[in-house]
PDB file of N, CA and C in Angstrom:
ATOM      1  N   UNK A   1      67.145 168.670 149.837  1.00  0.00           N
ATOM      2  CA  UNK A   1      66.025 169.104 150.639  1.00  0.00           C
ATOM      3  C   UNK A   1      64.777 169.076 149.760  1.00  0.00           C
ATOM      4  N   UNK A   2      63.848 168.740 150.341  1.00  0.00           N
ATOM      5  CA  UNK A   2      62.324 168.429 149.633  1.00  0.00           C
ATOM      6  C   UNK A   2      61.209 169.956 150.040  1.00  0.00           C
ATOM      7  N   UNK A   3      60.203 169.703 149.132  1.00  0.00           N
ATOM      8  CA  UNK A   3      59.157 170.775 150.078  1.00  0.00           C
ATOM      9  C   UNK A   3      57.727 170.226 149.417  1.00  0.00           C
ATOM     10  N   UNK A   4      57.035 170.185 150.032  1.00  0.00           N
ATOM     11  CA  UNK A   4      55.662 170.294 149.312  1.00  0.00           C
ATOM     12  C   UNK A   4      54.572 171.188 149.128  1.00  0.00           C
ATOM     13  N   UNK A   5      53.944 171.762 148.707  1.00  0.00           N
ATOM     14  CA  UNK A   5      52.719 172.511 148.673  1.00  0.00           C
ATOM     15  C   UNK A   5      51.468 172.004 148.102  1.00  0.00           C
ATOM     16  N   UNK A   6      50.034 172.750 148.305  1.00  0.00           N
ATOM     17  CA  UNK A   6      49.102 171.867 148.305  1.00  0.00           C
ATOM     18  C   UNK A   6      48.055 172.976 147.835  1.00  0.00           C
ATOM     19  N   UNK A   7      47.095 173.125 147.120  1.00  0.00           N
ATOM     20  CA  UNK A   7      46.032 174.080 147.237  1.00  0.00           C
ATOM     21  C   UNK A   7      44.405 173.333 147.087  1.00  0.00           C
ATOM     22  N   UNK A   8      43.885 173.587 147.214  1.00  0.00           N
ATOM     23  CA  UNK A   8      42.340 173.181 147.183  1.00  0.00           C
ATOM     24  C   UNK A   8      41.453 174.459 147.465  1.00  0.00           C
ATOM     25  N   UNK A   9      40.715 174.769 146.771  1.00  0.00           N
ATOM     26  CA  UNK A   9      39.301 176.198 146.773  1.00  0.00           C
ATOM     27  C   UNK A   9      39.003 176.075 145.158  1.00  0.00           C
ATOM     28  N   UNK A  10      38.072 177.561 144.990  1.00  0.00           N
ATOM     29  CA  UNK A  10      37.613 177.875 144.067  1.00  0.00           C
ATOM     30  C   UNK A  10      38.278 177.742 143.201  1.00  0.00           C
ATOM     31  N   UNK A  11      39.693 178.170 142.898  1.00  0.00           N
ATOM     32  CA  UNK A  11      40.371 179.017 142.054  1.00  0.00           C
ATOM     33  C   UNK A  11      41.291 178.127 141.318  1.00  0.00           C
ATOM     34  N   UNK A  12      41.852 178.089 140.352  1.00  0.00           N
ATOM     35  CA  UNK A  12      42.665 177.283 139.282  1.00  0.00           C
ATOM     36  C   UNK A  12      43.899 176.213 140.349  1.00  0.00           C
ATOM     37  N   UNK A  13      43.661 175.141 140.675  1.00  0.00           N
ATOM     38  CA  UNK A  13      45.141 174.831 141.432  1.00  0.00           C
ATOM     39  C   UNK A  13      45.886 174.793 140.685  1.00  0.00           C
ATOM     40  N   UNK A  14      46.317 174.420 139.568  1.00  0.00           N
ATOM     41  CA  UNK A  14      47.712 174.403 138.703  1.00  0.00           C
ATOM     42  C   UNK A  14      48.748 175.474 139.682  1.00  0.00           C
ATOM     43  N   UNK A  15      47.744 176.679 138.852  1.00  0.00           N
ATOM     44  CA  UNK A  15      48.730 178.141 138.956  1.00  0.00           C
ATOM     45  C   UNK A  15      49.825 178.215 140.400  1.00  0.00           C
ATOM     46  N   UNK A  16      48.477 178.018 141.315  1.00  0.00           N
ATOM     47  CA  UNK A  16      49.091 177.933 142.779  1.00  0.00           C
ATOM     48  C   UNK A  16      50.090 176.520 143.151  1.00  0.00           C
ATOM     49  N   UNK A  17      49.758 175.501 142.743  1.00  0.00           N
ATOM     50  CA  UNK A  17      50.970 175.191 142.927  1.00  0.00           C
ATOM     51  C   UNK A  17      52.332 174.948 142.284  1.00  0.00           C
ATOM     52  N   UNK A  18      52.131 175.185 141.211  1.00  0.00           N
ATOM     53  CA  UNK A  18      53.032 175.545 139.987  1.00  0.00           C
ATOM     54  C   UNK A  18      54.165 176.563 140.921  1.00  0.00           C
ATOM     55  N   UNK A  19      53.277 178.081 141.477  1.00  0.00           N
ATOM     56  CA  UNK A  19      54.037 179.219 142.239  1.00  0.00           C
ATOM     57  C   UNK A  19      54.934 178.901 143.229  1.00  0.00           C
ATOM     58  N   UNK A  20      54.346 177.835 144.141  1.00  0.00           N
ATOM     59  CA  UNK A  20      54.445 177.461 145.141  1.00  0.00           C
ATOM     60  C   UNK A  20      55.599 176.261 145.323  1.00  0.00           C
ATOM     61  N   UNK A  21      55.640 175.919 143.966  1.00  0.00           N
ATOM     62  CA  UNK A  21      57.131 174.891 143.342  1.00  0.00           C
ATOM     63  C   UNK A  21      58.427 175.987 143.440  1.00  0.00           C
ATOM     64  N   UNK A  22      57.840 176.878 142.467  1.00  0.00           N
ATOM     65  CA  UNK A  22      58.969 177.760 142.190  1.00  0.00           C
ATOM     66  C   UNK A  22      59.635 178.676 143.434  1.00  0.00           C
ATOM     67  N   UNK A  23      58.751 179.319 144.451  1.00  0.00           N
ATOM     68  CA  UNK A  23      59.119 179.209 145.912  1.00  0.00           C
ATOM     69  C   UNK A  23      59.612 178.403 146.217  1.00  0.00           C
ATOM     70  N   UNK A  24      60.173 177.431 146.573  1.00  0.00           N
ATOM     71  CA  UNK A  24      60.784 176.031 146.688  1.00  0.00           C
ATOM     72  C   UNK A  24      61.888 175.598 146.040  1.00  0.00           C
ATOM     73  N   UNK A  25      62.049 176.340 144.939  1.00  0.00           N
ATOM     74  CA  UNK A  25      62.914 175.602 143.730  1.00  0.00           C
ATOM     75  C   UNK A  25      64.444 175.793 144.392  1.00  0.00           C
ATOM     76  N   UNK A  26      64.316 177.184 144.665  1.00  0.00           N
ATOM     77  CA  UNK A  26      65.732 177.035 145.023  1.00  0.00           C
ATOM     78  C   UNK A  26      66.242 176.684 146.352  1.00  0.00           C
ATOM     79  N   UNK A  27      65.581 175.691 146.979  1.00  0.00           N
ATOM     80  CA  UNK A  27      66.659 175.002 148.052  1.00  0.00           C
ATOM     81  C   UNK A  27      66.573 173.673 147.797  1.00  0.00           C
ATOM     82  N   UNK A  28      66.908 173.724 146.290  1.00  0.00           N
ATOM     83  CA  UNK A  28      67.654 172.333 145.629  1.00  0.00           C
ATOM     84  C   UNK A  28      67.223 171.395 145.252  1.00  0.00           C
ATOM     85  N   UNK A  29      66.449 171.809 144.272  1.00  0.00           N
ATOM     86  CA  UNK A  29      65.584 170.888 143.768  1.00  0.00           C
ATOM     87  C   UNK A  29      66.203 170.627 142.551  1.00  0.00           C
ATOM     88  N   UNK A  30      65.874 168.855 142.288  1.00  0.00           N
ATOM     89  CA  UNK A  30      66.477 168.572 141.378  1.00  0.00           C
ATOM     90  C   UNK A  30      65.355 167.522 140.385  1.00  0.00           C
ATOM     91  N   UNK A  31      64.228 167.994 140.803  1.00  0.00           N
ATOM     92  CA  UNK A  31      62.883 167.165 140.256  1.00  0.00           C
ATOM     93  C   UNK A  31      61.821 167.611 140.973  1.00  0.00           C
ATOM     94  N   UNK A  32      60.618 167.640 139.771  1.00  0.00           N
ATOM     95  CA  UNK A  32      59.167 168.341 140.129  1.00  0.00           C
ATOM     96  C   UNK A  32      58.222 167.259 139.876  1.00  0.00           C
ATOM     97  N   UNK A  33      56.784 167.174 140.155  1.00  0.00           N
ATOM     98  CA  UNK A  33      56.248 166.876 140.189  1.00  0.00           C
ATOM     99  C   UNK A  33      54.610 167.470 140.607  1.00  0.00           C
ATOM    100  N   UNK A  34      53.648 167.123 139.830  1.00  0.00           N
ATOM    101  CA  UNK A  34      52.184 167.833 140.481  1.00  0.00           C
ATOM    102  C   UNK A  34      51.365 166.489 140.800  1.00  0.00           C
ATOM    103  N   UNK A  35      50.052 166.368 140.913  1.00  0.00           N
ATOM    104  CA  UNK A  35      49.164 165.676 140.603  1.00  0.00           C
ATOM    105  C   UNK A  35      47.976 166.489 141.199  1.00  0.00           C
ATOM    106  N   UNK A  36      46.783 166.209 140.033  1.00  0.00           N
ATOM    107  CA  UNK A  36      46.132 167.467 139.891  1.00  0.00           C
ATOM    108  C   UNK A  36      44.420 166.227 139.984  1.00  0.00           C
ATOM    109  N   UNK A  37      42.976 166.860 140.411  1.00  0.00           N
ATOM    110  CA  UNK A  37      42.281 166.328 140.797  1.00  0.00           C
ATOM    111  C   UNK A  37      41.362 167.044 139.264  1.00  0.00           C
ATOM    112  N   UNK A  38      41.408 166.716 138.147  1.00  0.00           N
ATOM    113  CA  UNK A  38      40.851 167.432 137.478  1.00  0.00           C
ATOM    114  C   UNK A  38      38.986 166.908 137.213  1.00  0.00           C
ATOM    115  N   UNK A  39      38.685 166.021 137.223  1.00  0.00           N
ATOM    116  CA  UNK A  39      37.379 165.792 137.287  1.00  0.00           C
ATOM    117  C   UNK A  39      37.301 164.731 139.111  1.00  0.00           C
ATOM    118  N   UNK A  40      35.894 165.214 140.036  1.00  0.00           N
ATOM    119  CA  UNK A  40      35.801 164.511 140.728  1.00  0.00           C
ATOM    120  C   UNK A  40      35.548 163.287 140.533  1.00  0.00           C
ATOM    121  N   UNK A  41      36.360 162.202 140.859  1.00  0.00           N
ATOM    122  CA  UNK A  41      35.951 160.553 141.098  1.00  0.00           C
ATOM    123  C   UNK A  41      36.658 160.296 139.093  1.00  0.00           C
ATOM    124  N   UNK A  42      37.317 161.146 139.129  1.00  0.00           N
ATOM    125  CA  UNK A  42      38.523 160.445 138.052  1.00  0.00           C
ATOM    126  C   UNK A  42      39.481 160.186 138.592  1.00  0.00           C
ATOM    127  N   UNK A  43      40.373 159.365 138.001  1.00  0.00           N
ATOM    128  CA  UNK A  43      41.924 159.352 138.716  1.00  0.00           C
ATOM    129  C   UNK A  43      42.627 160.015 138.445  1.00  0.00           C
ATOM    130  N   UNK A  44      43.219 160.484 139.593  1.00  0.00           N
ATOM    131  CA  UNK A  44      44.417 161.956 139.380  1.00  0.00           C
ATOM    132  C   UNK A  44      45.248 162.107 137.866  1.00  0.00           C
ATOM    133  N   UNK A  45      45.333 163.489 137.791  1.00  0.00           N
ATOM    134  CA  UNK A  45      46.592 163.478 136.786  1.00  0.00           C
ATOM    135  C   UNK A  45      47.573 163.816 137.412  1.00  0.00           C
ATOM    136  N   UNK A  46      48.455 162.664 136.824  1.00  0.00           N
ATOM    137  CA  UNK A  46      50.154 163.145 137.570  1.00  0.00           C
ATOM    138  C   UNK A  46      51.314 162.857 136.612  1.00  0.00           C
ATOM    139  N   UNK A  47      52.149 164.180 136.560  1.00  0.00           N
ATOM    140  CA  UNK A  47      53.161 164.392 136.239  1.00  0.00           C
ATOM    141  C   UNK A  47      54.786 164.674 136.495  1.00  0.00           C
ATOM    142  N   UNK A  48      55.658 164.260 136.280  1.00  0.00           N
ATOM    143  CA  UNK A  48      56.819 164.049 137.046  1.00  0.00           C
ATOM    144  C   UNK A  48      58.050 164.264 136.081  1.00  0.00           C
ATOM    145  N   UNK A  49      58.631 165.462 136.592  1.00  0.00           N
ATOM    146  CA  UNK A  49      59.916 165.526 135.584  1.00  0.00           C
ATOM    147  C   UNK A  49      61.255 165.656 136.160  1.00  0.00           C
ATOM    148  N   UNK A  50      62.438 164.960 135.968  1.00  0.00           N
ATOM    149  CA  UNK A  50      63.928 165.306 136.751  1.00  0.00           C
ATOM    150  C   UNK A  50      64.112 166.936 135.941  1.00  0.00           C
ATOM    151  N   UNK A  51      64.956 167.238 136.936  1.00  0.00           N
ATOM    152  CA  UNK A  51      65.206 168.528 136.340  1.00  0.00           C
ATOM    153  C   UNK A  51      64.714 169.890 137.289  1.00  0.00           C
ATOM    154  N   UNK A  52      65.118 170.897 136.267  1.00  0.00           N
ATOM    155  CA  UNK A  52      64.566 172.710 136.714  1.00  0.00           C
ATOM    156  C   UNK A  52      62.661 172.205 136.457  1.00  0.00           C
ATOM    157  N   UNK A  53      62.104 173.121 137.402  1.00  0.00           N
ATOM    158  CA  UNK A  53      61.122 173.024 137.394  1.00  0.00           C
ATOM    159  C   UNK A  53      60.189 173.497 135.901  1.00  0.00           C
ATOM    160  N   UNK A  54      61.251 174.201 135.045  1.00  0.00           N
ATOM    161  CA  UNK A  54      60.373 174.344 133.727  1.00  0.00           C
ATOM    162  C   UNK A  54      60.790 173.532 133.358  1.00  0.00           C
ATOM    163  N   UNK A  55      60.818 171.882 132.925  1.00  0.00           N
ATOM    164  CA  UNK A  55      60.775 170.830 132.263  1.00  0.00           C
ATOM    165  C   UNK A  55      59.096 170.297 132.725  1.00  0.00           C
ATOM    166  N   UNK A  56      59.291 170.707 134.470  1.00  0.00           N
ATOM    167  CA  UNK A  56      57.441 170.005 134.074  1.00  0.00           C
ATOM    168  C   UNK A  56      56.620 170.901 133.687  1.00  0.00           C
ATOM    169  N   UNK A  57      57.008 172.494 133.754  1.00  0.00           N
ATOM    170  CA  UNK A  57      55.691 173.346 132.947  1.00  0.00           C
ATOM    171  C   UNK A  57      55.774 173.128 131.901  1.00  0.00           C
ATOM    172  N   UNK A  58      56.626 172.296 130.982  1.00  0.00           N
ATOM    173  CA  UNK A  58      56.547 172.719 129.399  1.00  0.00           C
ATOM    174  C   UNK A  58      55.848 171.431 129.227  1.00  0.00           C
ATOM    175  N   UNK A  59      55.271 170.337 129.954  1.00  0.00           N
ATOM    176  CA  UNK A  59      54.374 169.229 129.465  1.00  0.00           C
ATOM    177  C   UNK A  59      52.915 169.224 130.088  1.00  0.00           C
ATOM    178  N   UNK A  60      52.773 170.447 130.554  1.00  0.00           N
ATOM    179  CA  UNK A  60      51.601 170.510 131.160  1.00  0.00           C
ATOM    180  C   UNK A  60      50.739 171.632 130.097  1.00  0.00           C
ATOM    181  N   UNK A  61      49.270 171.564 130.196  1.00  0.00           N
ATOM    182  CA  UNK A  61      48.744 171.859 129.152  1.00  0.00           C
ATOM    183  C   UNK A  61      47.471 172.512 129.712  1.00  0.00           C
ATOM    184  N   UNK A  62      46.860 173.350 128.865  1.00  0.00           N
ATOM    185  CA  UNK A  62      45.759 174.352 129.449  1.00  0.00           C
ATOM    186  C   UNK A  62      44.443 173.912 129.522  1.00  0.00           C
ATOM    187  N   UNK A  63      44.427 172.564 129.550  1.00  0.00           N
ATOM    188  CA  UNK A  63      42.929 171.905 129.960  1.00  0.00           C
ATOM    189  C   UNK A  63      43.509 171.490 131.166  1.00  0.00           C
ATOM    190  N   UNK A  64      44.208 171.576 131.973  1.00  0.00           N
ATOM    191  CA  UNK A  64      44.281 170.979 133.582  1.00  0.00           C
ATOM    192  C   UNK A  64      44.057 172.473 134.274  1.00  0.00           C
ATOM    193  N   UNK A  65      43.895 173.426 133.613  1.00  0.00           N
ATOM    194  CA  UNK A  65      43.542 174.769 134.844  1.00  0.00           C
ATOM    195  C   UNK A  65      41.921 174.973 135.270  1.00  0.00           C
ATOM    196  N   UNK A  66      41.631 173.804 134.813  1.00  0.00           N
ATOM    197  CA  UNK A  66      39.813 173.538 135.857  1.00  0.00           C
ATOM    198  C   UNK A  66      40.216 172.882 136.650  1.00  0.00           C
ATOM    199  N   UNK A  67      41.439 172.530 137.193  1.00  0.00           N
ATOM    200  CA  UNK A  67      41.531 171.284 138.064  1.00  0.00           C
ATOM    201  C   UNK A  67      41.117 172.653 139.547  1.00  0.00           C
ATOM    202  N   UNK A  68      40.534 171.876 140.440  1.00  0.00           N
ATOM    203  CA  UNK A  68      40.281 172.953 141.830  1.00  0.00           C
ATOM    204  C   UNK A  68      41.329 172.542 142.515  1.00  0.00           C
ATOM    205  N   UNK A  69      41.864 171.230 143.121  1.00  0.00           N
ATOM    206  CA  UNK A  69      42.904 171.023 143.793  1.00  0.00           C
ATOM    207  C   UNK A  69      44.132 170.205 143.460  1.00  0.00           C
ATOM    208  N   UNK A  70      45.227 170.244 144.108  1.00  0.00           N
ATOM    209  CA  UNK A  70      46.681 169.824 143.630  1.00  0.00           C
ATOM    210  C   UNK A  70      47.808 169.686 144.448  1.00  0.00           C
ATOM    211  N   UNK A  71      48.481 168.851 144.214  1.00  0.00           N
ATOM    212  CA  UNK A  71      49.510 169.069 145.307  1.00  0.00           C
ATOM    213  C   UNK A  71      50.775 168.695 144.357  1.00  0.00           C
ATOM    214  N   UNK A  72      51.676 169.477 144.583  1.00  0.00           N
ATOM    215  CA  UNK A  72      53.275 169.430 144.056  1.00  0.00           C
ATOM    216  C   UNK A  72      54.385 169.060 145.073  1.00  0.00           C
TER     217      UNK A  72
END
């Protein structure tokens, strides 16, 4: 089973959808993924890991929490 979540506003997207993975995690996930909008009219950052969802927090890094929107 899959799920997605999405955030866009003011506020850090990482965090929220990072949360919003982990809500999710357990109906069987077996790989994560984000992609994050960190400067407007750059190309996305995207990241993708098989696995528990802390394999993709441990390659993600604290200059993507200006990103405003994201989807996991």
């Amino acid at each position: 089973m899959c799920g997605i979540v999405g955030y866009t506003g003011p506020n850090p997207a990482l965090n929220r959808v990072i949360e919003g993975l982990r809500r999710l995690e357990y109906r069987g996930y077996d790989s994560a993924g984000v992609a994050l909008v960190t400067k407007p009219g750059e190309p996305l950052f995207i990241s993708k890991k098989a696995g528990k969802l802390a394999n993709l927090e441990s390659v993600l890094t604290s200059d993507l929490e200006s990103a405003k929107s994201g989807i996991g």
